[in-house]
Protein backbone atom coordinates (compact mmCIF):
# COMPACT_ATOMS: atom_id res chain seq x y z
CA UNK A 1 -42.57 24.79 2.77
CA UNK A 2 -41.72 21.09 2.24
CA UNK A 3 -40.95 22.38 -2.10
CA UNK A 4 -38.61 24.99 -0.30
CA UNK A 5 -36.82 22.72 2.09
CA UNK A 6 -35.96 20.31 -0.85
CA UNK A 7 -34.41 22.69 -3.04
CA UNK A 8 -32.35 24.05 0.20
CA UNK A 9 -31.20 20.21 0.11
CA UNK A 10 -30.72 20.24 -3.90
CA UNK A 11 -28.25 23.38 -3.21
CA UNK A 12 -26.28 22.22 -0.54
CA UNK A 13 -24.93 19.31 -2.54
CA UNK A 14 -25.58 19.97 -6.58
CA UNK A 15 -23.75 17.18 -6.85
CA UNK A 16 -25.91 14.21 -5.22
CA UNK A 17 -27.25 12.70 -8.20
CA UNK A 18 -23.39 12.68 -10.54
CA UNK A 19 -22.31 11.87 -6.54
CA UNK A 20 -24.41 8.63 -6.50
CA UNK A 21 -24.03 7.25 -10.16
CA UNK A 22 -20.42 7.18 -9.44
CA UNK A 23 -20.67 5.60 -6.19
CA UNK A 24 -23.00 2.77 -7.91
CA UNK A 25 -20.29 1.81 -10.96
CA UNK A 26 -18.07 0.82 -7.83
CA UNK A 27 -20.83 -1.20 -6.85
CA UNK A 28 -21.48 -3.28 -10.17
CA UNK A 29 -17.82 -3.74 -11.64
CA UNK A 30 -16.77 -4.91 -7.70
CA UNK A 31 -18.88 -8.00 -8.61
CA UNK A 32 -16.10 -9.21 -10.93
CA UNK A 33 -13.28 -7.64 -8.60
CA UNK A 34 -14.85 -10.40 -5.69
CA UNK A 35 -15.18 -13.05 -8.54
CA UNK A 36 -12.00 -12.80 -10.16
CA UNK A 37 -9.99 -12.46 -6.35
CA UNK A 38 -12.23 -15.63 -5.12
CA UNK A 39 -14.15 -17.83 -7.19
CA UNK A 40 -12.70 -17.74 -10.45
CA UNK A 41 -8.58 -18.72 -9.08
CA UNK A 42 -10.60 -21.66 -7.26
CA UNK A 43 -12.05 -22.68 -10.09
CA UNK A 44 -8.53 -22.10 -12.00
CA UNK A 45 -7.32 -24.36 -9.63
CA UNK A 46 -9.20 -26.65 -10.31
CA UNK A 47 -8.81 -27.08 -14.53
CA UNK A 48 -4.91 -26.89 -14.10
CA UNK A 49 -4.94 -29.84 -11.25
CA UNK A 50 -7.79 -31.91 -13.10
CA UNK A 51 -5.01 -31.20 -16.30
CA UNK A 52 -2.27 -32.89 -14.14
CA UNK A 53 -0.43 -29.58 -12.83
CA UNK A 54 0.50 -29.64 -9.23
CA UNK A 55 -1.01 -26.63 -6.68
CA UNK A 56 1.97 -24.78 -6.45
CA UNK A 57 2.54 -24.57 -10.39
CA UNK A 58 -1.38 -23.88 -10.79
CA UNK A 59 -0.51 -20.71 -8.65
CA UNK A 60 2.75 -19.69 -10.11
CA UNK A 61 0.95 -19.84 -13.33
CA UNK A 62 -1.87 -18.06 -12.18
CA UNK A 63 0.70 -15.36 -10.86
CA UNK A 64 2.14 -14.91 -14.24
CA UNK A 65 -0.90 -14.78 -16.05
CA UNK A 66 -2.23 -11.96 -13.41
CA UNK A 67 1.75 -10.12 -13.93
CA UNK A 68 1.45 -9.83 -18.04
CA UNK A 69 -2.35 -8.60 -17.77
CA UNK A 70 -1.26 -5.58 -15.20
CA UNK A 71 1.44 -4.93 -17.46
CA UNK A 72 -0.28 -4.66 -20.43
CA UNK A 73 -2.71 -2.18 -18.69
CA UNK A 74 0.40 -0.24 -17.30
CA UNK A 75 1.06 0.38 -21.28
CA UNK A 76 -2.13 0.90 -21.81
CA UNK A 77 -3.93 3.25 -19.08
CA UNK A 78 -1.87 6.35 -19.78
CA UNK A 79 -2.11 6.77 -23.63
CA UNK A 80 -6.15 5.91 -23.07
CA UNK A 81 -6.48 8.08 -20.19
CA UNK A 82 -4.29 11.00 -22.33
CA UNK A 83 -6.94 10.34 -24.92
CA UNK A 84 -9.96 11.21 -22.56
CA UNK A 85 -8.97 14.52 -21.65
CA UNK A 86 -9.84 15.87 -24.48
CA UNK A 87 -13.52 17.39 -24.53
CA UNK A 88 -16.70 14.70 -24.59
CA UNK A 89 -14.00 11.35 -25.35
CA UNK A 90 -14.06 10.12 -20.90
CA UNK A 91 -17.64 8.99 -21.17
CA UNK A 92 -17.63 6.87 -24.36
CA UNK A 93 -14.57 5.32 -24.17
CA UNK A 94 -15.64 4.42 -20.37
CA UNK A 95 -19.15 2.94 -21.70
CA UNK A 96 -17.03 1.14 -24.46
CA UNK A 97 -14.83 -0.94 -22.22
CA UNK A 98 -17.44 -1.25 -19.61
CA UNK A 99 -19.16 -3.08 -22.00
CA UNK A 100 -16.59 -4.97 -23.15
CA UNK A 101 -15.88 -6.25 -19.66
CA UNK A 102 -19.14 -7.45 -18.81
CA UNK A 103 -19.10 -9.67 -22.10
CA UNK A 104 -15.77 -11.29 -21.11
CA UNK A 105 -16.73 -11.88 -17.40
CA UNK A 106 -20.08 -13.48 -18.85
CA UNK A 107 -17.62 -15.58 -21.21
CA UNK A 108 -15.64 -16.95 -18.57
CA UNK A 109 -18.27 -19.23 -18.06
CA UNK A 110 -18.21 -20.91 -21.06
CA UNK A 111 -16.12 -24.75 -20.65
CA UNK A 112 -12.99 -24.48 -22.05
CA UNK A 113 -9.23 -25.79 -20.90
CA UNK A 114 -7.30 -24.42 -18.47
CA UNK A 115 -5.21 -22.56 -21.11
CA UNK A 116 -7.91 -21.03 -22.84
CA UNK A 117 -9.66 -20.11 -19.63
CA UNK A 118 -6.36 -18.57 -18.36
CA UNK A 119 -5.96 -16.19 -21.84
CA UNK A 120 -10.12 -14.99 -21.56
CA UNK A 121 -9.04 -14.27 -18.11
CA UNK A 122 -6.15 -12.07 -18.73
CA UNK A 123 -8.13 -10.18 -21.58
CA UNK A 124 -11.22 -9.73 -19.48
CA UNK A 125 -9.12 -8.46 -16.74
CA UNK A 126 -7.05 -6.14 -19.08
CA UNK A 127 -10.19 -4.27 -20.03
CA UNK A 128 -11.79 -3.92 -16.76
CA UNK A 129 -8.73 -2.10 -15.17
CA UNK A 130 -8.86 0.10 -18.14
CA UNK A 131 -12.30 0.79 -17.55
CA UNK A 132 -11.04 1.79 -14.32
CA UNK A 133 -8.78 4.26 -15.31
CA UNK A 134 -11.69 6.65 -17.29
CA UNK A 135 -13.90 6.34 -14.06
CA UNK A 136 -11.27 6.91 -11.69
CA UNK A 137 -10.22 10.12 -14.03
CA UNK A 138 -14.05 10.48 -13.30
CA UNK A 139 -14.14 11.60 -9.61
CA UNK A 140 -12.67 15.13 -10.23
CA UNK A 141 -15.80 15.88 -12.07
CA UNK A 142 -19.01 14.68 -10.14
CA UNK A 143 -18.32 16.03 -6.76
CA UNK A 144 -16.51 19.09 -5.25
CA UNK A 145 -12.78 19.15 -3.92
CA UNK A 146 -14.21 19.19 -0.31
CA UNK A 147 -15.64 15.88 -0.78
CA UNK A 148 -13.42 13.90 -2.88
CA UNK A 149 -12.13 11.88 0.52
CA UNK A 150 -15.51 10.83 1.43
CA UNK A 151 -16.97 10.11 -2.21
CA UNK A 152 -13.89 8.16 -3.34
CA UNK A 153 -14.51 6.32 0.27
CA UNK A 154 -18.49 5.48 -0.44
CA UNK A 155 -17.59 4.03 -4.07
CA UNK A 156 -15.71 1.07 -2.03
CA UNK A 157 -17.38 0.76 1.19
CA UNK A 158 -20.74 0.32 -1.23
CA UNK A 159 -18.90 -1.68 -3.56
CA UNK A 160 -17.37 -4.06 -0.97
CA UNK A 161 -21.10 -4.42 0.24
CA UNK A 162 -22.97 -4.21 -2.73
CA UNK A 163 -20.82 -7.28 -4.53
CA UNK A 164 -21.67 -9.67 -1.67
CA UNK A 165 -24.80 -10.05 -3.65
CA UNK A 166 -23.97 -11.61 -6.58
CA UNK A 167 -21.09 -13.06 -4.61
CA UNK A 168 -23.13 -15.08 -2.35
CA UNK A 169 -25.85 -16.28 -4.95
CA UNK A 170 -22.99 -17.68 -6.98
CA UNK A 171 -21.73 -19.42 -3.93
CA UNK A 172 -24.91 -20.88 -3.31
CA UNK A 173 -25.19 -21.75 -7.29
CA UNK A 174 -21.88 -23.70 -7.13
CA UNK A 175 -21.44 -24.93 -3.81
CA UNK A 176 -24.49 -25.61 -2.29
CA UNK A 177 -26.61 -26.85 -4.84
CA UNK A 178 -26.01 -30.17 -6.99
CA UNK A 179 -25.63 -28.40 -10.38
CA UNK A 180 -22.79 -29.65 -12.17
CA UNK A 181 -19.77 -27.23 -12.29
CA UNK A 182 -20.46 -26.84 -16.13
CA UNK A 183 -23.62 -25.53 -15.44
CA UNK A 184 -23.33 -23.66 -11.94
CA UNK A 185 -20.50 -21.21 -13.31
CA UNK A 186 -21.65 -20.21 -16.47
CA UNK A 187 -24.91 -19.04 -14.43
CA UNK A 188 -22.74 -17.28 -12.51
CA UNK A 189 -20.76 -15.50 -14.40
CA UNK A 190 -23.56 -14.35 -16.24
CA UNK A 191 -25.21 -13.42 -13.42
CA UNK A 192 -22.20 -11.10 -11.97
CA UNK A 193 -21.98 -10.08 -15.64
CA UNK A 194 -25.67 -8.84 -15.35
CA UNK A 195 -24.91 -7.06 -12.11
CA UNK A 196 -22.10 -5.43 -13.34
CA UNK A 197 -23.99 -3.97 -16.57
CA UNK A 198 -26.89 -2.94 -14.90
CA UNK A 199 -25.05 -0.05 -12.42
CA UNK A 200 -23.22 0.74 -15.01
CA UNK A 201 -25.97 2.42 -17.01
CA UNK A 202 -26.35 5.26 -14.41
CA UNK A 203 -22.96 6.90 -14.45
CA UNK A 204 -23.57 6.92 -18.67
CA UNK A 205 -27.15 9.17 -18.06
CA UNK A 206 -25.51 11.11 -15.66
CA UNK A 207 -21.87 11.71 -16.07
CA UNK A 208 -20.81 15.08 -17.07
CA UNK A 209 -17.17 15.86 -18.41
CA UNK A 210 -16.26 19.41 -16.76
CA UNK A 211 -12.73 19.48 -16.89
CA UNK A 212 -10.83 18.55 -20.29
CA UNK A 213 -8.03 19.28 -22.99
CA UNK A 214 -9.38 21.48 -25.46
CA UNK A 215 -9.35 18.84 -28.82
CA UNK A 216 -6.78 19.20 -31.61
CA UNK A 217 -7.54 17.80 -35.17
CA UNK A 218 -5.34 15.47 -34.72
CA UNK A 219 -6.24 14.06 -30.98
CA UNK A 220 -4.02 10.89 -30.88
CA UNK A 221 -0.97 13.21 -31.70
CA UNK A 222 -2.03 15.20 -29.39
CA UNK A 223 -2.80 12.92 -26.72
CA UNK A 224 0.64 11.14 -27.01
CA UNK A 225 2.73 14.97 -27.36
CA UNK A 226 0.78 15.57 -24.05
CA UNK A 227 1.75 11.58 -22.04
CA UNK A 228 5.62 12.47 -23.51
CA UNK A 229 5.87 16.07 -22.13
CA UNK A 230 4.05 15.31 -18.97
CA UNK A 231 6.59 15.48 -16.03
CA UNK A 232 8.89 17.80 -18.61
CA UNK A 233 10.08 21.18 -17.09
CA UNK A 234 8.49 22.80 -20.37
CA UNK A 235 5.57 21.80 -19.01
CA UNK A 236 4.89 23.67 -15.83
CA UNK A 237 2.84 20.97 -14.29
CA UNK A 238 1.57 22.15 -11.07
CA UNK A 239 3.16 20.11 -8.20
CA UNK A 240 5.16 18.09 -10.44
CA UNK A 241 8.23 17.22 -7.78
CA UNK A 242 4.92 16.05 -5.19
CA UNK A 243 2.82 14.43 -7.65
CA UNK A 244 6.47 12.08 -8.95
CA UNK A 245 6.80 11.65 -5.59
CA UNK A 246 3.55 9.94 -4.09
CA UNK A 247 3.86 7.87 -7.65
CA UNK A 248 6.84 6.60 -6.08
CA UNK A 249 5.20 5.85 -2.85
CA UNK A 250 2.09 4.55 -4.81
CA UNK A 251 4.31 2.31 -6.69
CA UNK A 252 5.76 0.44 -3.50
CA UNK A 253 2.74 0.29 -1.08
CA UNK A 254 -0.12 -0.40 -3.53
CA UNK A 255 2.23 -3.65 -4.98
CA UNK A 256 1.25 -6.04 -1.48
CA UNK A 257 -2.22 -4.32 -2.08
CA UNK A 258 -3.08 -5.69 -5.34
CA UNK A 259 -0.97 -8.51 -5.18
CA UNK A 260 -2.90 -10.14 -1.67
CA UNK A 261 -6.62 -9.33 -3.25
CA UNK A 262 -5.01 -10.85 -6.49
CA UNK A 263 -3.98 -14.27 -5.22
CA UNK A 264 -5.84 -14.56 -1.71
CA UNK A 265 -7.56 -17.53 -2.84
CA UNK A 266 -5.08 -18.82 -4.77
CA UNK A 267 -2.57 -18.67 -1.55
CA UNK A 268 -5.11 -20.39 1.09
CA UNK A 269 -6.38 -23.27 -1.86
CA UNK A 270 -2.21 -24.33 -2.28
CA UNK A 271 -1.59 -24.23 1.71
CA UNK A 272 -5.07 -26.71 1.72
CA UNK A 273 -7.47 -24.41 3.29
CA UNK A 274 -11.08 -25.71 2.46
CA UNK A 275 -12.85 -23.37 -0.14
CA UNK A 276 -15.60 -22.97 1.31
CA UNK A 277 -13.43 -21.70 4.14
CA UNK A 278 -12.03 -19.68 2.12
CA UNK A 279 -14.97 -17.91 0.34
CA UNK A 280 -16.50 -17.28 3.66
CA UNK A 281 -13.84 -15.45 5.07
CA UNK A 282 -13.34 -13.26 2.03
CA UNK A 283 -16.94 -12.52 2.21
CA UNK A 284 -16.30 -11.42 5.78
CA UNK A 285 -13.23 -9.28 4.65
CA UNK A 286 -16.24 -7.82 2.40
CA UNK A 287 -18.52 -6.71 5.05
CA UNK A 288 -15.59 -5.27 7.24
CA UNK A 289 -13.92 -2.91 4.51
CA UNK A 290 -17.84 -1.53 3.70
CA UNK A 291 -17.81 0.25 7.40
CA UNK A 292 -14.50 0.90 7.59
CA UNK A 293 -14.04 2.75 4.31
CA UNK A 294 -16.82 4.93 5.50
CA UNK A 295 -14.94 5.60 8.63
CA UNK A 296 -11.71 6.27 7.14
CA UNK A 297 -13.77 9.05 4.67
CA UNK A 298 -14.92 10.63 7.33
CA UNK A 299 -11.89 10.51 9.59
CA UNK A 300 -9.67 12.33 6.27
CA UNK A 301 -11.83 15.25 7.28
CA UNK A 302 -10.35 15.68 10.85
CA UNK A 303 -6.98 13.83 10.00
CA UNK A 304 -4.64 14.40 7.49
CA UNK A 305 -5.14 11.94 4.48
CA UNK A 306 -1.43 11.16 3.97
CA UNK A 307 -1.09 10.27 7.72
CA UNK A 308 -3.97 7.58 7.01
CA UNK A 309 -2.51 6.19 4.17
CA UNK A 310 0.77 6.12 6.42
CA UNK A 311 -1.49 4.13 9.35
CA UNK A 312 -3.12 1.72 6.44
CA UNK A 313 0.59 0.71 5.00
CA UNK A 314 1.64 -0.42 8.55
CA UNK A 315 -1.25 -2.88 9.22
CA UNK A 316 -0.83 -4.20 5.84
CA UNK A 317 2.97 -4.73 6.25
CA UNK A 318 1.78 -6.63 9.61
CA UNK A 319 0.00 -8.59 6.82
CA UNK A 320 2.47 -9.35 4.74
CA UNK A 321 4.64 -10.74 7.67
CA UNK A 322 1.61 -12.47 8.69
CA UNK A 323 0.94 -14.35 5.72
CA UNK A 324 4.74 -15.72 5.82
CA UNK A 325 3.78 -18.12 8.81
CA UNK A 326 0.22 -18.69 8.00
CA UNK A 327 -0.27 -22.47 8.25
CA UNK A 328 -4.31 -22.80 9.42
CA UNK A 329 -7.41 -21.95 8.38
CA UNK A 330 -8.08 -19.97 11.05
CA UNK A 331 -4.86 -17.43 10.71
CA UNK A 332 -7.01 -16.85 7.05
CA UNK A 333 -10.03 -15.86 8.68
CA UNK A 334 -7.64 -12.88 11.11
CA UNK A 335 -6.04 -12.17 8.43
CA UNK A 336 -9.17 -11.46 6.08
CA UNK A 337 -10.69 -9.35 8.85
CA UNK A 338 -7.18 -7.04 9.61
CA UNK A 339 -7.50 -6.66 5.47
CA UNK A 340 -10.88 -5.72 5.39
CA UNK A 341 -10.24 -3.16 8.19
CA UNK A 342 -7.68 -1.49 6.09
CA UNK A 343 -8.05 -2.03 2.28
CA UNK A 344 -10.98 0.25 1.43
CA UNK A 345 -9.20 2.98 3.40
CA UNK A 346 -5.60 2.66 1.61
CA UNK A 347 -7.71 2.33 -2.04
CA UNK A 348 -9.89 5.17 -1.48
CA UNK A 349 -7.88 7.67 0.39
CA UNK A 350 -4.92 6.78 -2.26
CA UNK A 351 -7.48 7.83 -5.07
CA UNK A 352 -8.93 11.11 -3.64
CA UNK A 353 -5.43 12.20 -2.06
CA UNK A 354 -3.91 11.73 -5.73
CA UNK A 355 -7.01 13.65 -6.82
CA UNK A 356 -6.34 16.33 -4.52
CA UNK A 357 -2.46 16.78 -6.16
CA UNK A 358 -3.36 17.16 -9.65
CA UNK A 359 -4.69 19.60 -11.85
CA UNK A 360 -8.33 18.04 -12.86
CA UNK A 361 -8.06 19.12 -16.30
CA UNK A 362 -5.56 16.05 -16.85
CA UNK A 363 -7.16 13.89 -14.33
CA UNK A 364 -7.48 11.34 -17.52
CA UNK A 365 -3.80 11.03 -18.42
CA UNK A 366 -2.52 11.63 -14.59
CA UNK A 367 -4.54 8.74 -13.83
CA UNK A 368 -3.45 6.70 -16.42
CA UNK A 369 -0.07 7.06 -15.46
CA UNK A 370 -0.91 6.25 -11.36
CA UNK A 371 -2.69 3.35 -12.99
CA UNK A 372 1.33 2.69 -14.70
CA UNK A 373 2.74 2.56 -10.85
CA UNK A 374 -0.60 0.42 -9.42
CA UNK A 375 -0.41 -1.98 -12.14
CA UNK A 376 3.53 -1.97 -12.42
CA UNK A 377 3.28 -2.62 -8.67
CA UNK A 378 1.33 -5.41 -8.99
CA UNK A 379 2.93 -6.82 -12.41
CA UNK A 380 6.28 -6.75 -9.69
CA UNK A 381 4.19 -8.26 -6.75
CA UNK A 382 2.23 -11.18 -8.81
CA UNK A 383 5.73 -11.91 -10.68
CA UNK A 384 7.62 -12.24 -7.57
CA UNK A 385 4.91 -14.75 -5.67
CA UNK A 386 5.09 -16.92 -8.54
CA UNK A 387 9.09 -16.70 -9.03
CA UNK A 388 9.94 -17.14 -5.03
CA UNK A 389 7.06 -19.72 -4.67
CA UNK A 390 7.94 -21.49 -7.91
CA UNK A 391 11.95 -21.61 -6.75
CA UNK A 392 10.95 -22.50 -3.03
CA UNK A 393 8.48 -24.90 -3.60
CA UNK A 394 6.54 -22.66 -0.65
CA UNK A 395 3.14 -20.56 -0.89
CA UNK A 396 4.54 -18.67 1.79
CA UNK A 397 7.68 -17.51 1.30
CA UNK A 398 6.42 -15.70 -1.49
CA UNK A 399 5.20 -12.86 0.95
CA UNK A 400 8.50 -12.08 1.85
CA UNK A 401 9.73 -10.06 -1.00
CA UNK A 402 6.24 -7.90 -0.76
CA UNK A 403 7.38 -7.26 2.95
CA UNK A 404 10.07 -5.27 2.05
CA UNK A 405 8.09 -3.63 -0.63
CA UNK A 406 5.80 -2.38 2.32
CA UNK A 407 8.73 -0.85 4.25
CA UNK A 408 10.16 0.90 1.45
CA UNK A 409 6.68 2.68 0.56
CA UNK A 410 6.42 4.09 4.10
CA UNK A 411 9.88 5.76 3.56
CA UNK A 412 8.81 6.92 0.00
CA UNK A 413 5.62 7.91 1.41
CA UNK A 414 7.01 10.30 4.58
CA UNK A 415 8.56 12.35 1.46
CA UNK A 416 5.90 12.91 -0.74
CA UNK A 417 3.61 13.34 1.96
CA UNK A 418 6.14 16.38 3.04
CA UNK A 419 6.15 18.00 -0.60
CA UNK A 420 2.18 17.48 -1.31
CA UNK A 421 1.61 19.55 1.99
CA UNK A 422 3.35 22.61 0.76
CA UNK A 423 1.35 22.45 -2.67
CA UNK A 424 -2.05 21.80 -0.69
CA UNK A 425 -1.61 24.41 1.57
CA UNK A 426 -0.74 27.10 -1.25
CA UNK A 427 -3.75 25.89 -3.26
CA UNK A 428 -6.56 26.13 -0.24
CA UNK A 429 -5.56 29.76 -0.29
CA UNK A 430 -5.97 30.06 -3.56
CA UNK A 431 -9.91 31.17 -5.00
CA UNK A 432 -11.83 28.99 -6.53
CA UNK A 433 -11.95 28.61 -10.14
CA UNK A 434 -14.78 28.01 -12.01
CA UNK A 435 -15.20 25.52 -14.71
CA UNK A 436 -14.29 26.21 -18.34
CA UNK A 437 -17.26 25.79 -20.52
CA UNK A 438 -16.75 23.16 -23.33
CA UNK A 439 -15.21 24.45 -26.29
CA UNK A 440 -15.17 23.49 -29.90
CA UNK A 441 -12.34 21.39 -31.31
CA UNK A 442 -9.18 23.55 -31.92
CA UNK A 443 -6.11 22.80 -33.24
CA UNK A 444 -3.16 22.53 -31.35
């Protein structure tokens, strides 16, 4: 009876075990996400000042360096994620820069001078957003359309939680013991490095690729012929004016996204906030966005996912304008906590709703190019902190310009939202298809 139960559980979700090795890659490369957004600025900080830069140029410099590596991943992601739609190419090339990212996070750690630490930074960061890109094209194929909202919402609640870990042992190694800085971060970088590799091997045993391109002989023509004619009338994308459309939106709300988990530290360390301060409350931004992302996956099954993203925009416009008169360290511990409330939701519900839109077949490439907008965003939203601060002289006057950013999303947002419906609607009456059984390379 018991042997009969379990496989009544196996069939109900066929998917549980592709399901969970997903979820747990969210949960080892957010170890370098909370590193790079917290420690790692601090410690930036730190080498430029000790160099004889002031705060507010450390920053601005920071900001730059953060701008040219999102825009060399905007050039990047698409032509990449074109590349791994073709049959058996999304799970290598994902391993590959995987890899690669957990040997430049564990390099980090290594003394060097502010410069040099500023250029490993921007390549380490470079390849673990493209990384990104092949996992995020992931999602269409390890769980079923019905569950894309709530999958999509356990990768970051469980990644939010499960990075506290190496998060908090590398705030004990460098803050509260008397290990010399030389010592302390290495250690922890290596450790977050270790972290990172180790729930990464899952999603290799288990990952699947069930929707592709069928391959051509020549698969980097190919791939590039298919990222040129993408949004082309010859085409006949399915929901091309919707998907151009939530790009757009993508494009203007995700900028203040990125750009606040990018320089959060920064921002509080050149206002004077204390750092331990300042680690503490991110941790508690952290723990916030793990329950709350859960709750937002399971509210886009009784709510409408575009009105969510709608509510999560507002709050973080409220943070923007915030962030403008922040002056103590306590207005960095509300604001952490109204970000944690809201950033899993607008992250994961972005990622399944675009998922939803597009055909899964070119999940790789279509994600690529959302990863143009994200990154473009935040190559805008990082260049404009560091311009306006650098010009002002003023940490927080560089919110301003994201602000408006905000506002103009929500517009963009009301109008894709209104065009997506129409296509989601026609394809829920639409039969299931199944999947196309791999197929031997073909020429194009």
């Amino acid at each position: 009876m018991s042997e009969a139960k379990a496989a009544k559980q196996r069939q109900v979700n066929p998917y549980k075990r592709k399901e969970l090795a997903w979820i747990l890659y969210d949960v080892g490369n957010s170890a370098f996400t909370l590193l790079a957004s917290t420690i790692l600025p601090i410690y930036f900080n730190y080498l430029a000042v000790s160099g004889g830069l002031s705060a507010p140029t450390a920053t601005s410099y920071l900001a730059f360096a953060t701008a040219a590596a999102t825009l060399c991943v905007a050039v990047l992601s698409p032509i990449l994620g074109s590349f791994a739609d073709d049959v058996g190419r999304k799970k290598p090339l994902f391993f590959f820069t995987a890899v690669l990212g957990v040997l430049g996070c564990a390099a980090l750690g290594i003394p060097m001078s502010w410069i040099a630490f500023l250029a490993v930074f921007v390549v380490t960061k470079i390849i673990y957003s493209v990384s990104l890109v092949f996992y995020d094209a992931m999602l269409t194929d390890v769980t079923s359309p019905e569950r894309l909202d709530m999958v999509s919402a356990k990768g970051y609640a469980f990644g939010y939680i499960g990075s506290c870990i190496p998060f908090l042992l590398s705030v004990v190694l460098i803050l509260l013991t008397d290990l010399p800085m030389t010592v302390s971060l290495p250690v922890a970088c290596l450790l977050n490095a270790l972290w990172w590799f180790g729930f990464t091997l899952p999603l290799t045993r288990e990952y699947e690729q069930t929707h592709f391109i069928r391959r051509s002989k020549n698969t980097v023509r190919g791939s590039f012929k298919r990222l040129f004619s993408c949004f082309s009338k010859e085409n006949h994308l399915p929901n091309r004016k919707g998907i151009i459309l939530f790009l757009v939106a993508f494009f203007l709300y995700i900028d203040g996204v990125y750009t606040v988990i990018d320089m959060a530290t920064s921002f509080g360390t050149a206002l004077g906030f204390e750092p331990e301060s300042l680690l503490i409350a991110l941790l508690l931004t952290q723990i916030i966005a793990f329950p709350s992302a859960i709750a937002f996956g399971k509210l886009a099954s009784k709510v409408r996912n575009d009105l969510l993203i709608f509510i999560c925009v507002i709050a973080y416009t409220g943070v923007g304008i915030f962030a403008v008169f922040m002056t103590q360290s306590w207005q960095f511990w509300v604001l952490a906590c109204v970000v944690g409330l809201f950033q899993g939701g607008v992250q994961a519900l972005s990622r399944s709703y675009f998922a939803q839109i597009i055909p899964a077949e070119q999940s790789g490439l279509l994600f690529g190019i959302l990863d143009i907008f994200g990154k473009g965003a935040a190559f805008i939203g990082t260049l404009l902190v560091g311009v306006v601060t650098r010009a002002t002289g003023s940490v927080n006057m560089g919110a301003l310009p994201i602000v408006a950013l905000f506002v103009l999303g929500l517009v963009a947002l009301v109008f894709a939202a209104k065009e997506n419906r129409k296509f989601l609607f026609t394809k829920a009456q639409q039969p299931a298809e199944p999947s196309a059984p791999a197929e031997p390379p073909q020429a194009e």
